[in-house]
N, C-alpha and C. Protein backbone atom coordinates (compact mmCIF):
# COMPACT_ATOMS: atom_id res chain seq x y z
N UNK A 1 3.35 -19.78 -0.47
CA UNK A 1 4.05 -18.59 -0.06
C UNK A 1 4.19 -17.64 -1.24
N UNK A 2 3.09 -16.87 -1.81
CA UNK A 2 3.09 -16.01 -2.85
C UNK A 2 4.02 -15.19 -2.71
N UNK A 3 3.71 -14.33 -1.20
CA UNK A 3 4.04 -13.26 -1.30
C UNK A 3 5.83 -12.66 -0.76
N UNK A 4 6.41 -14.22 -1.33
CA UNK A 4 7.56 -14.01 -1.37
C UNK A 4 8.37 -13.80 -2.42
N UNK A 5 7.24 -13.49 -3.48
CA UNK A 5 7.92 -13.11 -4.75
C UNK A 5 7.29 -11.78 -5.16
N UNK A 6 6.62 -11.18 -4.31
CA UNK A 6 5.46 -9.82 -4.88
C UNK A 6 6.96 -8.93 -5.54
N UNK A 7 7.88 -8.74 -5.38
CA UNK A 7 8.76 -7.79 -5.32
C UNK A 7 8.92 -8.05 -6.89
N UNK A 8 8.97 -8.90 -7.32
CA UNK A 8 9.72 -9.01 -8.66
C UNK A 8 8.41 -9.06 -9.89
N UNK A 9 7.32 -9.47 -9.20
CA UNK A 9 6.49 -9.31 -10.03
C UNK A 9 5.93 -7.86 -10.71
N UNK A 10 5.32 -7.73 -11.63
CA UNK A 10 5.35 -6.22 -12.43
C UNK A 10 3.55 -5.90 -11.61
N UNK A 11 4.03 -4.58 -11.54
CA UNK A 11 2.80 -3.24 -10.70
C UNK A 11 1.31 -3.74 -11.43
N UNK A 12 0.39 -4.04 -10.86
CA UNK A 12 -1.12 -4.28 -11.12
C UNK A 12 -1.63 -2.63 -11.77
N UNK A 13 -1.52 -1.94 -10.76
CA UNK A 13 -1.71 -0.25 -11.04
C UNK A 13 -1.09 0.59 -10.09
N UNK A 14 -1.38 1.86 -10.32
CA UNK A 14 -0.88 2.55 -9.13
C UNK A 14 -2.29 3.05 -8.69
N UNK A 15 -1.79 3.66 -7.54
CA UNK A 15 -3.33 4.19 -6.44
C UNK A 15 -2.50 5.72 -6.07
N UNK A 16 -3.56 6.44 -5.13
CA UNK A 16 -3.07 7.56 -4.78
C UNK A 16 -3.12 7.76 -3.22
N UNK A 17 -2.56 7.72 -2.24
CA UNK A 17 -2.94 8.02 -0.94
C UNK A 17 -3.84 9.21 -0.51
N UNK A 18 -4.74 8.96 0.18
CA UNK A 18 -6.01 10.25 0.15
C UNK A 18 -5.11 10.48 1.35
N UNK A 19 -5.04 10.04 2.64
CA UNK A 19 -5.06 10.46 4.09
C UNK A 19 -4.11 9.11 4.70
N UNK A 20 -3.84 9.86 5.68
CA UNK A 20 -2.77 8.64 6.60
C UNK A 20 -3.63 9.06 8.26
N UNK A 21 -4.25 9.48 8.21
CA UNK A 21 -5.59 9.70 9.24
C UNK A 21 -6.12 8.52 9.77
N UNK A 22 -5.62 7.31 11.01
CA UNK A 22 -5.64 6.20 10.90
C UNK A 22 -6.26 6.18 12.60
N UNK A 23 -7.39 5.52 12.67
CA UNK A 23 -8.04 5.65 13.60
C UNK A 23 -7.42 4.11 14.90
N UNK A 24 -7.11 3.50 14.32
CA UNK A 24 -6.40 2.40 15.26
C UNK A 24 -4.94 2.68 15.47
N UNK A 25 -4.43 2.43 13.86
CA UNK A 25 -3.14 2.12 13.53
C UNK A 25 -2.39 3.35 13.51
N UNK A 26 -0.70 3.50 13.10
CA UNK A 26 0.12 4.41 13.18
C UNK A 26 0.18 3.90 11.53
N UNK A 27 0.16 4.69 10.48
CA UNK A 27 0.56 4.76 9.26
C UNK A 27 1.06 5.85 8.41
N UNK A 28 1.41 6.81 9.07
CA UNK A 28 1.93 8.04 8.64
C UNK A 28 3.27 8.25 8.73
N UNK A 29 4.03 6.89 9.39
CA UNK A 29 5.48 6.73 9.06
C UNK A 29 5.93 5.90 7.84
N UNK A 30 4.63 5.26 7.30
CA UNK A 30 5.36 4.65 5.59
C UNK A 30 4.02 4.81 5.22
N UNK A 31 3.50 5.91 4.87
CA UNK A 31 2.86 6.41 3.93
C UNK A 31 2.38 7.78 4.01
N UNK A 32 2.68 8.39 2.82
CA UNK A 32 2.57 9.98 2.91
C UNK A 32 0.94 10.57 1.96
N UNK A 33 0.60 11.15 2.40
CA UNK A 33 -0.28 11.40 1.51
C UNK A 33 -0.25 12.79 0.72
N UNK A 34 -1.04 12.14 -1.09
CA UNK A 34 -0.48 13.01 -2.06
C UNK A 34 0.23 11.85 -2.64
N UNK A 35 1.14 10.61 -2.36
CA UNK A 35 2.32 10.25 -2.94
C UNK A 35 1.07 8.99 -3.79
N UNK A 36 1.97 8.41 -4.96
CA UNK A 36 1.20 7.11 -5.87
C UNK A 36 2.47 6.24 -5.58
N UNK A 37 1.56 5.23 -5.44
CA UNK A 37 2.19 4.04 -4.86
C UNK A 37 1.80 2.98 -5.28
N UNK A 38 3.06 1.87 -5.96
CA UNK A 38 2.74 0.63 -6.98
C UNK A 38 1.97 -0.65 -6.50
N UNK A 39 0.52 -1.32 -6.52
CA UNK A 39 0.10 -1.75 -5.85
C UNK A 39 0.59 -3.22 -6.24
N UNK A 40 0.91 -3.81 -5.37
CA UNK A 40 1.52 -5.55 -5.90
C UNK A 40 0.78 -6.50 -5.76
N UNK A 41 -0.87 -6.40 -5.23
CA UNK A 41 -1.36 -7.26 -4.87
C UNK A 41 -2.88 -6.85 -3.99
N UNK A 42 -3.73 -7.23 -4.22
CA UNK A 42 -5.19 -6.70 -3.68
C UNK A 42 -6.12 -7.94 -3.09
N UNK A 43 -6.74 -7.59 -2.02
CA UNK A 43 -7.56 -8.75 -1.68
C UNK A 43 -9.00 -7.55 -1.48
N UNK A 44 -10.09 -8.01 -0.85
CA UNK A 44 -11.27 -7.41 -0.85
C UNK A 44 -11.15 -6.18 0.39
N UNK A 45 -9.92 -6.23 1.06
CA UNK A 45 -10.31 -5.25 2.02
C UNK A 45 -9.17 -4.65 1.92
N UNK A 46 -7.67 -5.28 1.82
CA UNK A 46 -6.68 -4.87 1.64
C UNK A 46 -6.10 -4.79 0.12
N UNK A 47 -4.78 -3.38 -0.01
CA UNK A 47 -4.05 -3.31 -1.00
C UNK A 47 -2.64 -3.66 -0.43
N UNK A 48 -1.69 -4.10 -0.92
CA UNK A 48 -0.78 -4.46 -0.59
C UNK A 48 0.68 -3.30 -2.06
N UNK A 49 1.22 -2.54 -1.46
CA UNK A 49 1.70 -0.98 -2.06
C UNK A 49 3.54 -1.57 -1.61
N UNK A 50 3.79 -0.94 -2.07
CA UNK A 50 5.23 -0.60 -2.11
C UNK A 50 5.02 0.68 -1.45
N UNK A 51 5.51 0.62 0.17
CA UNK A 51 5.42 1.73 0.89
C UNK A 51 6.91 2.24 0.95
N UNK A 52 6.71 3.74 2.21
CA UNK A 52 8.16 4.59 2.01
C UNK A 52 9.44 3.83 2.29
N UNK A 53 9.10 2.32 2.94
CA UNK A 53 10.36 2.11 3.54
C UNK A 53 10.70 1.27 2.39
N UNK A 54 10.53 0.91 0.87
CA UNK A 54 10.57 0.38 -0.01
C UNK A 54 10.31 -0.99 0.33
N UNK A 55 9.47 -1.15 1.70
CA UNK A 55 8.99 -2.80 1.48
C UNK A 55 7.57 -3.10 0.94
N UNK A 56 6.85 -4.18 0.97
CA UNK A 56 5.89 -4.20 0.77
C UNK A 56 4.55 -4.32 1.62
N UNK A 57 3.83 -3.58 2.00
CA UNK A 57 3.01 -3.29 3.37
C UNK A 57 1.67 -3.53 2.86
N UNK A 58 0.28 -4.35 3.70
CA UNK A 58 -0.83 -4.24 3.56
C UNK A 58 -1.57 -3.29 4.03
N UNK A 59 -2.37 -2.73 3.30
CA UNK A 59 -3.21 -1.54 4.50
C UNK A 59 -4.72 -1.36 4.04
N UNK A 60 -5.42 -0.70 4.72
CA UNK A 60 -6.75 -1.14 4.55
C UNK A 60 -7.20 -0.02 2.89
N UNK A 61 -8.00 -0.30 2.66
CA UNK A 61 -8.11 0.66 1.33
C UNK A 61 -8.81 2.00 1.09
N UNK A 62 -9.19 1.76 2.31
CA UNK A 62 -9.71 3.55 2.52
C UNK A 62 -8.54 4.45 2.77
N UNK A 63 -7.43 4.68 2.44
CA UNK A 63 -6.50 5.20 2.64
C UNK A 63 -6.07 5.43 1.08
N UNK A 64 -6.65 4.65 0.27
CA UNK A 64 -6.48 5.01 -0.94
C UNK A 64 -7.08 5.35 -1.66
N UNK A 65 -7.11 6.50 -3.18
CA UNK A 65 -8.23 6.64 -4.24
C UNK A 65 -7.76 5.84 -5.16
């Protein structure tokens, strides 16, 4: 259960949100675009960010530069 400690662990990098333009999903209620956001954790398809609601959310990575 890693990712019950992502919170305390220190920021990998930050990223930048290009678009919240989400062809399935609704993501334009915790994530704005324009905003940099602390990434806590990365797998090959997903980033895992400290989104608006200050939790920690996975999302796909085309949403990010």
């Amino acid at each position: 259960m890693i990712h019950t400690n992502w919170t305390e662990k220190p920021t990998l990098r930050t990223v930048t949100c290009k678009h919240t333009d989400a062809a399935k999903f609704l993501v334009s209620n915790v994530l704005t675009a324009g905003k940099t956001y602390e990434v806590k954790n990365e797998t090959e398809e997903f980033i895992f960010v400290v989104d608006n609601t200050g939790k920690i959310g996975g999302y796909y990575k085309d949403y990010f530069e």
